[in-house]
N, C-alpha and C. Protein backbone atom coordinates (compact mmCIF):
# COMPACT_ATOMS: atom_id res chain seq x y z
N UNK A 1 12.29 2.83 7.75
CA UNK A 1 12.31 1.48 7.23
C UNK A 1 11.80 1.49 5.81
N UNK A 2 12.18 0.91 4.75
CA UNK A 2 11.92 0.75 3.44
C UNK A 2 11.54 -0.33 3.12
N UNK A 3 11.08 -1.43 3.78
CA UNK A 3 10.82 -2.73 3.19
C UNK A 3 9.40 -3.08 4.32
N UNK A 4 8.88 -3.90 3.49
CA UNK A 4 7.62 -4.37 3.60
C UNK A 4 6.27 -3.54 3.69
N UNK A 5 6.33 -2.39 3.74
CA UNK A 5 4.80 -1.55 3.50
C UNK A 5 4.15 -2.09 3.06
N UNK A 6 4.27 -2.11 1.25
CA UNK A 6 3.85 -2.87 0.24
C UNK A 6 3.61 -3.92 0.34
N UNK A 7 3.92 -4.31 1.04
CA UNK A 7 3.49 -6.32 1.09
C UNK A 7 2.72 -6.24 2.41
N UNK A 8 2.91 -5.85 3.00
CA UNK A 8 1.43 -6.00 3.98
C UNK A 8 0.42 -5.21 3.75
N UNK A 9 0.09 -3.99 2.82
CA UNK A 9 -0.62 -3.56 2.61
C UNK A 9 -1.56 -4.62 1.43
N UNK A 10 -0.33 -5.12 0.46
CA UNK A 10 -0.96 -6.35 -0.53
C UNK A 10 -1.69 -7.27 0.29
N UNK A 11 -1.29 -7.80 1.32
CA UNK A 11 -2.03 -9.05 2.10
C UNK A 11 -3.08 -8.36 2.85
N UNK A 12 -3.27 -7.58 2.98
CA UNK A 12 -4.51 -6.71 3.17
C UNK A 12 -5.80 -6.94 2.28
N UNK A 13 -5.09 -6.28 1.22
CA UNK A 13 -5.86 -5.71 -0.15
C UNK A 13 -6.49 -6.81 -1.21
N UNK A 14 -6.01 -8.21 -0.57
CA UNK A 14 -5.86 -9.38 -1.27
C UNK A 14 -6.53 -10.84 -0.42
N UNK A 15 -7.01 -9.85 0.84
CA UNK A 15 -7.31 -10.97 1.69
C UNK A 15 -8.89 -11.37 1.77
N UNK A 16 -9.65 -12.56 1.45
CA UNK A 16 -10.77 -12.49 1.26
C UNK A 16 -11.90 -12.26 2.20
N UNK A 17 -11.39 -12.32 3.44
CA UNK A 17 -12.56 -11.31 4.48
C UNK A 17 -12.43 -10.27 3.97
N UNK A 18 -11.65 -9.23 3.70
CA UNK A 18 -11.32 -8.01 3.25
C UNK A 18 -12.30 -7.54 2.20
N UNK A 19 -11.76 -8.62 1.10
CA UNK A 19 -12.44 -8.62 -0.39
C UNK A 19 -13.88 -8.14 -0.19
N UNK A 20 -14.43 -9.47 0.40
CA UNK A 20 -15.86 -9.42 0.73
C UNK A 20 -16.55 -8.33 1.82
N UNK A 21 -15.88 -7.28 2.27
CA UNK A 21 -16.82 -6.11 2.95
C UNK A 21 -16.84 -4.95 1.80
N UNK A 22 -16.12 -4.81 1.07
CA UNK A 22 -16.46 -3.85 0.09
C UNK A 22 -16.75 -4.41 -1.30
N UNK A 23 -17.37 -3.11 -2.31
CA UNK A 23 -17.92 -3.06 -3.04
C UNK A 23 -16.88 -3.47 -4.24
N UNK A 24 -15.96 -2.60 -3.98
CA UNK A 24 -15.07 -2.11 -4.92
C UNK A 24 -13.75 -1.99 -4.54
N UNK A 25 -12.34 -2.39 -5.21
CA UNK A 25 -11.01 -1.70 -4.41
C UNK A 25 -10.40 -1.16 -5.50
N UNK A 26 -9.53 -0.34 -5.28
CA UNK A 26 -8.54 0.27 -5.94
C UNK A 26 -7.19 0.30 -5.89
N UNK A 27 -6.22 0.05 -6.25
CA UNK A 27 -4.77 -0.02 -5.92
C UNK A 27 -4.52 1.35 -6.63
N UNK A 28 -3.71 2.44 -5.86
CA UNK A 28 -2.85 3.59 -6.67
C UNK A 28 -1.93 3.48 -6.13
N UNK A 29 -0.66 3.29 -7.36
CA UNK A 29 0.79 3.49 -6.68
C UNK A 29 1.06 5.11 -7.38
N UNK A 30 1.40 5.65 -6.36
CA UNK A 30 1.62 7.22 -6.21
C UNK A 30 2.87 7.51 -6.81
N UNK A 31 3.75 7.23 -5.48
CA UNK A 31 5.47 7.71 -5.96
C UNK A 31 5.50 9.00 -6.07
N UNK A 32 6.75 9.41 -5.99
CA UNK A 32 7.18 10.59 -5.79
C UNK A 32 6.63 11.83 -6.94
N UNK A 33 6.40 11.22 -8.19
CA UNK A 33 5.71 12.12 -9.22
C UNK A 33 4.22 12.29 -8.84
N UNK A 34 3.73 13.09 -7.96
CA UNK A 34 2.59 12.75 -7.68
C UNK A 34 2.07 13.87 -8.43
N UNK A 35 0.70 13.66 -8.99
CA UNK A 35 -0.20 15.01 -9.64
C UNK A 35 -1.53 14.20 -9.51
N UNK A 36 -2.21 15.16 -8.88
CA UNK A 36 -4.02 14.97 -8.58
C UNK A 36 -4.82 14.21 -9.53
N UNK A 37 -4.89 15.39 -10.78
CA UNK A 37 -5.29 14.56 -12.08
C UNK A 37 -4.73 13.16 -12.34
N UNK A 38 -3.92 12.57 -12.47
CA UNK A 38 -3.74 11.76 -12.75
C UNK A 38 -3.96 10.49 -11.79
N UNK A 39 -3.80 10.95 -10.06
CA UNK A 39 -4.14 9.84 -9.42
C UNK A 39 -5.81 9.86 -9.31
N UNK A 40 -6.54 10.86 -9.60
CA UNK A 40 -7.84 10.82 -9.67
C UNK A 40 -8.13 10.31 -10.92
N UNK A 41 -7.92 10.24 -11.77
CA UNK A 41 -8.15 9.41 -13.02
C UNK A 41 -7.83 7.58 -13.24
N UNK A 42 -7.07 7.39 -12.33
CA UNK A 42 -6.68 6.28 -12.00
C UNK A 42 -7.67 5.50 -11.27
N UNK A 43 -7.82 6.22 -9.66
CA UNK A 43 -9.13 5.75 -9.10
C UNK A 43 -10.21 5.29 -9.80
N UNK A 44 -10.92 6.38 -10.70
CA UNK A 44 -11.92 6.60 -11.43
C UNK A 44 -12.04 4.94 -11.83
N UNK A 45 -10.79 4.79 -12.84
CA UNK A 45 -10.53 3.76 -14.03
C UNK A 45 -10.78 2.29 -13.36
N UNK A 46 -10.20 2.14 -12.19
CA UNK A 46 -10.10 1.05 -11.01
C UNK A 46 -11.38 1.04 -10.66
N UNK A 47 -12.15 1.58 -10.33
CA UNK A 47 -13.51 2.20 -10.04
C UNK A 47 -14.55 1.51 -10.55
N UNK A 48 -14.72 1.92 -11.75
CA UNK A 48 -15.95 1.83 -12.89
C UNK A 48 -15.21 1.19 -14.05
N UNK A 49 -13.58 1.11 -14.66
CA UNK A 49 -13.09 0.89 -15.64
C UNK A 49 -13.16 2.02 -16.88
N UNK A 50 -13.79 3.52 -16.43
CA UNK A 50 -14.05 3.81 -17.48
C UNK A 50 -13.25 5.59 -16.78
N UNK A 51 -12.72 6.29 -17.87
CA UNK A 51 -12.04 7.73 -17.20
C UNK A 51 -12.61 8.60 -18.23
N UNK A 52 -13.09 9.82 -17.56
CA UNK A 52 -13.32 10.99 -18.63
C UNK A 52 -12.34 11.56 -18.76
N UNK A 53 -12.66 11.78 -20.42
CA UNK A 53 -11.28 12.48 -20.96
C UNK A 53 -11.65 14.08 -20.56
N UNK A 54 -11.25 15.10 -19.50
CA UNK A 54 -11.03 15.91 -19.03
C UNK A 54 -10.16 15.83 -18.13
N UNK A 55 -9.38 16.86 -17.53
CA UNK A 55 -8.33 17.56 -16.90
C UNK A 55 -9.34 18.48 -16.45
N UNK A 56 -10.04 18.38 -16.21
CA UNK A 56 -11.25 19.74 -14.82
C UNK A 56 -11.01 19.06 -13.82
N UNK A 57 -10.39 19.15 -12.93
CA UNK A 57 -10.40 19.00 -11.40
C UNK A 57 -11.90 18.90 -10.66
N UNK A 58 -12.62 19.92 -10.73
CA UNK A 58 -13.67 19.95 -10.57
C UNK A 58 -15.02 18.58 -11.24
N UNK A 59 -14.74 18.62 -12.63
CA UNK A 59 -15.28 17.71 -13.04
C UNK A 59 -14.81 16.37 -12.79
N UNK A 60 -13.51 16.02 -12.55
CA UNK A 60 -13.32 14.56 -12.07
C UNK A 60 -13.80 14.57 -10.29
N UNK A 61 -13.60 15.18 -9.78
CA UNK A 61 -14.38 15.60 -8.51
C UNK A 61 -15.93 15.19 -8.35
N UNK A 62 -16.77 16.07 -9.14
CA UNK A 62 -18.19 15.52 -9.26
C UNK A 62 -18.18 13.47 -9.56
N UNK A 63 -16.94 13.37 -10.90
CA UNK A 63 -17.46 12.04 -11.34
C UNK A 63 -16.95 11.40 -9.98
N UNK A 64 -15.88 11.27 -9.33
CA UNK A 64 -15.62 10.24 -8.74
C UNK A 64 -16.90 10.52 -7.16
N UNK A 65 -17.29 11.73 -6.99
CA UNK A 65 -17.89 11.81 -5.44
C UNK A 65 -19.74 10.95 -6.32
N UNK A 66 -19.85 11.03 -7.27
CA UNK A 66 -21.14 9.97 -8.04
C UNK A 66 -20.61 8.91 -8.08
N UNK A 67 -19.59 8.40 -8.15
CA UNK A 67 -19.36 6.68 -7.42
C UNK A 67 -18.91 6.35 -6.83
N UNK A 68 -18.28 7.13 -5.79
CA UNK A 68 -18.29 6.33 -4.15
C UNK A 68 -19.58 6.99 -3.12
N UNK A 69 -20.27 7.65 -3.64
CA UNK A 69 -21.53 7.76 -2.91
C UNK A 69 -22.37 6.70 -3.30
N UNK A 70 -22.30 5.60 -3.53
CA UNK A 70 -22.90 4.55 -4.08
C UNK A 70 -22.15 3.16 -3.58
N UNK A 71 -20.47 3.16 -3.43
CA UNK A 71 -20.16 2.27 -3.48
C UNK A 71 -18.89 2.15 -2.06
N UNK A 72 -19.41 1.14 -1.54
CA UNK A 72 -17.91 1.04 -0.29
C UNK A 72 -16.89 0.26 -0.57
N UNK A 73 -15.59 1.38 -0.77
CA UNK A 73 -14.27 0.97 -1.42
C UNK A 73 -13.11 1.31 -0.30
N UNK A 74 -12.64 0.01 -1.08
CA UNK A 74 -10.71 -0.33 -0.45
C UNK A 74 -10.10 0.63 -1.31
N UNK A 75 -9.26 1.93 -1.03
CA UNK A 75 -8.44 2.32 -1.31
C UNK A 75 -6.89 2.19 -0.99
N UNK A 76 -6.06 1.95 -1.85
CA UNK A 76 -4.50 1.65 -1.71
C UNK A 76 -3.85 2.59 -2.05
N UNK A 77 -3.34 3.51 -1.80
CA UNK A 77 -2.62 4.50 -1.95
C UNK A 77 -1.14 4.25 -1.68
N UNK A 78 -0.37 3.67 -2.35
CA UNK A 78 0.95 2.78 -2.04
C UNK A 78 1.82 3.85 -2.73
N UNK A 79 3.14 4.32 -1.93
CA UNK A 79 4.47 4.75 -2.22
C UNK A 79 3.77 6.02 -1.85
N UNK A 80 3.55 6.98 -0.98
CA UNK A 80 3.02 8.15 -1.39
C UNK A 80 3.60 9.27 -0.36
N UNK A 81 4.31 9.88 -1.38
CA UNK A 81 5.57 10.84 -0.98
C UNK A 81 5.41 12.32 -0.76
N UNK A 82 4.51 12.63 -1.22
CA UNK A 82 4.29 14.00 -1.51
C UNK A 82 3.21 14.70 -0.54
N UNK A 83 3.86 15.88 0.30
CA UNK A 83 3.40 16.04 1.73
C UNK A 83 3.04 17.79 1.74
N UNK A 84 2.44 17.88 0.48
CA UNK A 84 1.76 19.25 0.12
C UNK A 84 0.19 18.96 0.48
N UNK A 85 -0.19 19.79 1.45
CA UNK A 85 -1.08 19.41 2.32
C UNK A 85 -2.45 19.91 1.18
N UNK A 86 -1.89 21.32 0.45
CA UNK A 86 -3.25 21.95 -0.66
C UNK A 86 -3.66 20.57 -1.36
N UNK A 87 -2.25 20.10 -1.98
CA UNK A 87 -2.21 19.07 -2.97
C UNK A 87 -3.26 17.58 -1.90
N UNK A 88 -3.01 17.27 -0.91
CA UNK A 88 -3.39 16.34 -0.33
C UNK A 88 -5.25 16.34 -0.08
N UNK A 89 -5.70 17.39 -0.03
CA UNK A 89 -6.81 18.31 0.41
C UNK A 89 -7.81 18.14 -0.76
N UNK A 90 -6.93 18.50 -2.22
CA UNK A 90 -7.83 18.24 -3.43
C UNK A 90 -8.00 17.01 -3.83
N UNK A 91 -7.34 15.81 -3.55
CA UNK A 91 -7.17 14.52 -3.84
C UNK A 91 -8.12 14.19 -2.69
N UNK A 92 -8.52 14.41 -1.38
CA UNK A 92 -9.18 13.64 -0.45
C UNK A 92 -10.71 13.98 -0.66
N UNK A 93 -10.64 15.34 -0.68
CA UNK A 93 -12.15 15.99 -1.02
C UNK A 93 -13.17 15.14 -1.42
N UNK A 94 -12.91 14.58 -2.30
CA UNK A 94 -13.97 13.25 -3.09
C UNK A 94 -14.31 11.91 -2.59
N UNK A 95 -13.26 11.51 -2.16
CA UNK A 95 -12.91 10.60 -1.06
C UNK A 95 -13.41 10.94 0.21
N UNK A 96 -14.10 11.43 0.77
CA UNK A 96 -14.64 11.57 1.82
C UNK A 96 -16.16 11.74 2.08
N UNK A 97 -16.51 11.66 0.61
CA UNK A 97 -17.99 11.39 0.62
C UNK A 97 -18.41 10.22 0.57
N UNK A 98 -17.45 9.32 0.23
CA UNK A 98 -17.86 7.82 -0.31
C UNK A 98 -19.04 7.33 0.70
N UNK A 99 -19.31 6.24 0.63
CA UNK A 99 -20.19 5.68 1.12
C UNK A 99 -19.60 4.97 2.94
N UNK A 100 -20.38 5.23 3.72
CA UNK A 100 -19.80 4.77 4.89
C UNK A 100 -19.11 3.50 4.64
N UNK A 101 -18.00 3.14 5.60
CA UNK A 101 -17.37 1.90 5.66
C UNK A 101 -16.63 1.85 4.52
N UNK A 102 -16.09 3.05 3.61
CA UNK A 102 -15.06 3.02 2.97
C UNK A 102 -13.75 3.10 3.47
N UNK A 103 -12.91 2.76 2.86
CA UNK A 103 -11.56 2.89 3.55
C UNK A 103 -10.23 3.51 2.75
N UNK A 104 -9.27 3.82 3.33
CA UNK A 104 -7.99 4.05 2.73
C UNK A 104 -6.64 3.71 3.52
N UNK A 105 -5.97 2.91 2.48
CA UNK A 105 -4.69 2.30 3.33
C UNK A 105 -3.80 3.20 2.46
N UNK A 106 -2.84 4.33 3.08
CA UNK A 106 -1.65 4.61 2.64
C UNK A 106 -0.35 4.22 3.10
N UNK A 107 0.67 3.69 2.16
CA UNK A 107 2.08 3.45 2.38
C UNK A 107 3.24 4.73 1.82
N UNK A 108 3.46 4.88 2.99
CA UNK A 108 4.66 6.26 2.96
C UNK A 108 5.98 5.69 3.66
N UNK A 109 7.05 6.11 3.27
CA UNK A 109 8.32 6.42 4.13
C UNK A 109 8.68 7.46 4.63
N UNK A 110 7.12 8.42 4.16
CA UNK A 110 7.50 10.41 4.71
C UNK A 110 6.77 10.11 6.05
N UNK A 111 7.68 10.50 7.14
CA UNK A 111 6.91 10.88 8.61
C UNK A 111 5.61 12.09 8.34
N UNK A 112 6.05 13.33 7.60
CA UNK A 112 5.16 14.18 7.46
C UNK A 112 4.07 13.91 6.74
N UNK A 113 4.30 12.79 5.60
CA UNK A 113 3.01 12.59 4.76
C UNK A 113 2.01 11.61 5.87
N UNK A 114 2.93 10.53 6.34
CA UNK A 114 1.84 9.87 7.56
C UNK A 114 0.74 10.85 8.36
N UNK A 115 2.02 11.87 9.26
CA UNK A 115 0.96 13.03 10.11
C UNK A 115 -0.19 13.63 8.84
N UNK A 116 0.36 14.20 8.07
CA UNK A 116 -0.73 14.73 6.86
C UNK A 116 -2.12 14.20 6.71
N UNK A 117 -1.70 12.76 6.34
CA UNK A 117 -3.08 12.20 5.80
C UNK A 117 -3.70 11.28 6.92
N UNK A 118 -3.00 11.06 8.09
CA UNK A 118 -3.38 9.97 9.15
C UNK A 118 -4.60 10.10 9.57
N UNK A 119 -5.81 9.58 10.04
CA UNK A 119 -6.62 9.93 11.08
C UNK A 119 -6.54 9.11 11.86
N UNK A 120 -5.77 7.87 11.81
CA UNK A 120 -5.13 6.94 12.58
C UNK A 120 -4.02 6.93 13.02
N UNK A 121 -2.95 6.55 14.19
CA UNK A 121 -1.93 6.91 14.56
C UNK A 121 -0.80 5.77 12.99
N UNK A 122 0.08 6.62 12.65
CA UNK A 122 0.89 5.50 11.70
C UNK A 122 1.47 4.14 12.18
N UNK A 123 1.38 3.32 10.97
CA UNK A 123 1.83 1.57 11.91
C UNK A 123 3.01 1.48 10.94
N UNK A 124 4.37 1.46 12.38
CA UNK A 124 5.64 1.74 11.96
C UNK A 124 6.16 -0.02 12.09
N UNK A 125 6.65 -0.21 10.64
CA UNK A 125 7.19 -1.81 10.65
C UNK A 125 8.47 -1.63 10.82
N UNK A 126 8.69 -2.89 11.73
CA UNK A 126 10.22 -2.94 12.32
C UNK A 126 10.84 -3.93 11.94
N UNK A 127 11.76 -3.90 12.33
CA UNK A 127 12.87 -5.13 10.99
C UNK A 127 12.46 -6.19 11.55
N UNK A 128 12.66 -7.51 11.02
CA UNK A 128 12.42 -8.78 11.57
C UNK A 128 13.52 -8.81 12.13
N UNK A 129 12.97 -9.74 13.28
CA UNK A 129 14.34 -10.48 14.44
C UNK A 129 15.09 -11.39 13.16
N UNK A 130 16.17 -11.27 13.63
CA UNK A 130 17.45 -12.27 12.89
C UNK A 130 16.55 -14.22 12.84
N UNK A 131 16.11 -14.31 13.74
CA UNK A 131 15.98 -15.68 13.65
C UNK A 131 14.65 -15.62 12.70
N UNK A 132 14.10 -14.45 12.47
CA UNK A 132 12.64 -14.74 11.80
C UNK A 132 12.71 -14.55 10.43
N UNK A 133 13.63 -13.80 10.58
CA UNK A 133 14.51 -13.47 8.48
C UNK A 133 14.96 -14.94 8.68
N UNK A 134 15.63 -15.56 8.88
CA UNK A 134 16.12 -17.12 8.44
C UNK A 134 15.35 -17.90 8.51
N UNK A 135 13.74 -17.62 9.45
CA UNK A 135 13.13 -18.57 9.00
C UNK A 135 11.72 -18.10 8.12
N UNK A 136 12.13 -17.28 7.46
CA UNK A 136 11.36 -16.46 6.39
C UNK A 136 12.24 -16.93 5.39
N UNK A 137 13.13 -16.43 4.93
CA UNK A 137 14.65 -17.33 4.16
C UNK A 137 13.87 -19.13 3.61
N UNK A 138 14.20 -19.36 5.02
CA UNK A 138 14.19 -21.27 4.81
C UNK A 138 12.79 -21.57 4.18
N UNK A 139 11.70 -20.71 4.43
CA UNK A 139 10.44 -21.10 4.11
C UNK A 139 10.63 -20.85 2.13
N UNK A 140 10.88 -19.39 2.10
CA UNK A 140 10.31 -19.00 0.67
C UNK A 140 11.50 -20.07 0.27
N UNK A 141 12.62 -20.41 -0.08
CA UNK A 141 13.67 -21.08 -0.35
C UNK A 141 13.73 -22.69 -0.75
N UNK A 142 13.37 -23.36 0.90
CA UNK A 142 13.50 -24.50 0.84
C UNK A 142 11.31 -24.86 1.05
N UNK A 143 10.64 -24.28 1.72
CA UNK A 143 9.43 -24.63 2.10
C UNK A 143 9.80 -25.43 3.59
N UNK A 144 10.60 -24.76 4.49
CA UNK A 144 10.63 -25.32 5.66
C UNK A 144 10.42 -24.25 6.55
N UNK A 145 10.66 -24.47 8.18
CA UNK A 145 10.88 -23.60 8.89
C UNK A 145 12.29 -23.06 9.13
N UNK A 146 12.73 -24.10 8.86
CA UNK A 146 14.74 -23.81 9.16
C UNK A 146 15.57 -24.59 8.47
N UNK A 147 16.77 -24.38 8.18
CA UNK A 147 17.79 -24.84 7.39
C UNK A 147 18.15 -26.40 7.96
N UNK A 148 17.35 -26.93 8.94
CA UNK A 148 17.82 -28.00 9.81
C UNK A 148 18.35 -29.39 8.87
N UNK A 149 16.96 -29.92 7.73
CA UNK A 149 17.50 -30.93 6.91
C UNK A 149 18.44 -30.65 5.82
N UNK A 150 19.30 -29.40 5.54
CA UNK A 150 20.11 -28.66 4.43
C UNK A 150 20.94 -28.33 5.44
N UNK A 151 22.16 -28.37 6.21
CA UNK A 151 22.94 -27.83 6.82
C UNK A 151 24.51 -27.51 5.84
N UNK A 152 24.39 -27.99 4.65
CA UNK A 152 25.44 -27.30 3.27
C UNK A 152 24.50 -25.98 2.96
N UNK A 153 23.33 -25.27 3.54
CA UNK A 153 22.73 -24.13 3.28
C UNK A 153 22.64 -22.88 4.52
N UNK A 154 23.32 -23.85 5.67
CA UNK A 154 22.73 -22.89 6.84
C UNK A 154 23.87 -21.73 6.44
N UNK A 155 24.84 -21.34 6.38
CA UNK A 155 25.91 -20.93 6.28
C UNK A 155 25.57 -20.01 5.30
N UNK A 156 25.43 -19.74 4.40
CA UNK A 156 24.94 -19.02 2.65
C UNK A 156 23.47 -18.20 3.52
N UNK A 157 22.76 -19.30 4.52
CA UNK A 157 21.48 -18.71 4.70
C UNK A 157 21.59 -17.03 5.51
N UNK A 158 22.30 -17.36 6.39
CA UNK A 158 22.86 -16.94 7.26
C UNK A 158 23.87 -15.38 6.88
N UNK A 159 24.27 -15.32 5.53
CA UNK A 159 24.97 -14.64 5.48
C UNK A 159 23.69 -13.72 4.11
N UNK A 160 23.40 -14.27 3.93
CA UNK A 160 22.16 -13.65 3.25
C UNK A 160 21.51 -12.67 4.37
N UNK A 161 20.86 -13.54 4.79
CA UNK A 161 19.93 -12.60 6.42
C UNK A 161 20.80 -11.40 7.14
N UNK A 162 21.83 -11.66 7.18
CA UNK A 162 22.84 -10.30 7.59
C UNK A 162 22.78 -9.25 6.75
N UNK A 163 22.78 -9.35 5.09
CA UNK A 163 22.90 -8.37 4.43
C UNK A 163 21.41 -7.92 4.05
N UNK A 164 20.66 -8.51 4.42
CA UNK A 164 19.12 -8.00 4.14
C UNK A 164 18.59 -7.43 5.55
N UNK A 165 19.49 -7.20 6.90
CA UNK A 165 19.30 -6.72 7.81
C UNK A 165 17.67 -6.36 8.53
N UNK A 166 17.12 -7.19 8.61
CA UNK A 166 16.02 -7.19 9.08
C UNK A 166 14.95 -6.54 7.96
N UNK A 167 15.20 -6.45 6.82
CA UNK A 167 13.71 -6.29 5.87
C UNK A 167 13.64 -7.67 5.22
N UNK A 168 11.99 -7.87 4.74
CA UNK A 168 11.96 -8.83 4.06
C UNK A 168 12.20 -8.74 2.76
N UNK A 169 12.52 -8.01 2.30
CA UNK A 169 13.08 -8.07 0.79
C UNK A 169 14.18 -8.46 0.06
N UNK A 170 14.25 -9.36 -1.29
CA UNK A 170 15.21 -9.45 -1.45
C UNK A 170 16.34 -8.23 -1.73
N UNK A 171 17.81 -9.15 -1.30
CA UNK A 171 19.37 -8.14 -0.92
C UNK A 171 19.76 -8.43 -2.00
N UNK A 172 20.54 -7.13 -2.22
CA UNK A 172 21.36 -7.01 -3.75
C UNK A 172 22.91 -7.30 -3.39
């Protein structure tokens, strides 16, 4: 499935019980170009706002395991493709010292990157039922539940929801 990770991971990451148990959050969108340095420098930046200018692995290692041993953080690890377990290993290392009650939400479409990084079983989203795309449709659209007071729309609605086949995203 390719649609909605990202948006329920956002209503997560955005939700104010959420907000309020941690210290700190981070959003990293990964994607298929993935390299350590750079998603560890990112964290960092999200972090504190501030990145050392080095490329030492090691040294961004020390900086980031000195502020999440201090601080309990939402991590977002969104789009994340790359299922090189060495590569996965040096990126977590730091991340696993944080402060209890830290967290990490990753969004993948790789089965293997899920098993990789899971310590939770993966939560596989399934297409919406036909009637719940139209009344997902009628809401963002009209602000209803259904096409009922627009019936010059049910028809257009309807043929929309077919070609977006059970994701919530908009169809091209």
């Amino acid at each position: 499935n390719s649609g909605g990770k990202t948006t329920l991971a956002q209503l997560v990451y955005n939700d104010e019980k959420v907000a309020g148990f941690f210290d700190s959050k981070a959003w990293i969108y990964v994607s298929e170009d993935f390299d350590v340095i750079k998603v560890m420098k990112a964290i960092l930046q999200s972090v504190n706002g501030g990145v050392p200018d080095t490329n030492d692995l090691n040294l961004l290692h020390i900086k980031l395991k000195e502020e999440l041993s201090v601080k309990k953080i939402l991590f977002v690890l969104d789009d994340f493709w790359h299922d090189n377990y060495v590569d996965w290993t040096s990126l977590i290392l730091p991340l696993e010292v944080g402060k209890s009650g830290s967290k990490i939400i990753i969004t993948t479409r790789n089965q293997n990157v899920a098993k990789m990084t899971g310590t939770l079983p993966a939560y596989q989203l399934k297409e919406l039922a036909y009637d719940d795309c139209l009344s997902v449709l009628a809401h963002h659209s009209l602000g209803r539940e259904n096409f009922d007071g627009h019936p010059h729309l049910n028809d257009i609605g309807k043929e929309i929801v077919k070609k977006c086949k059970g994701l919530p995203l908009p169809c091209r």
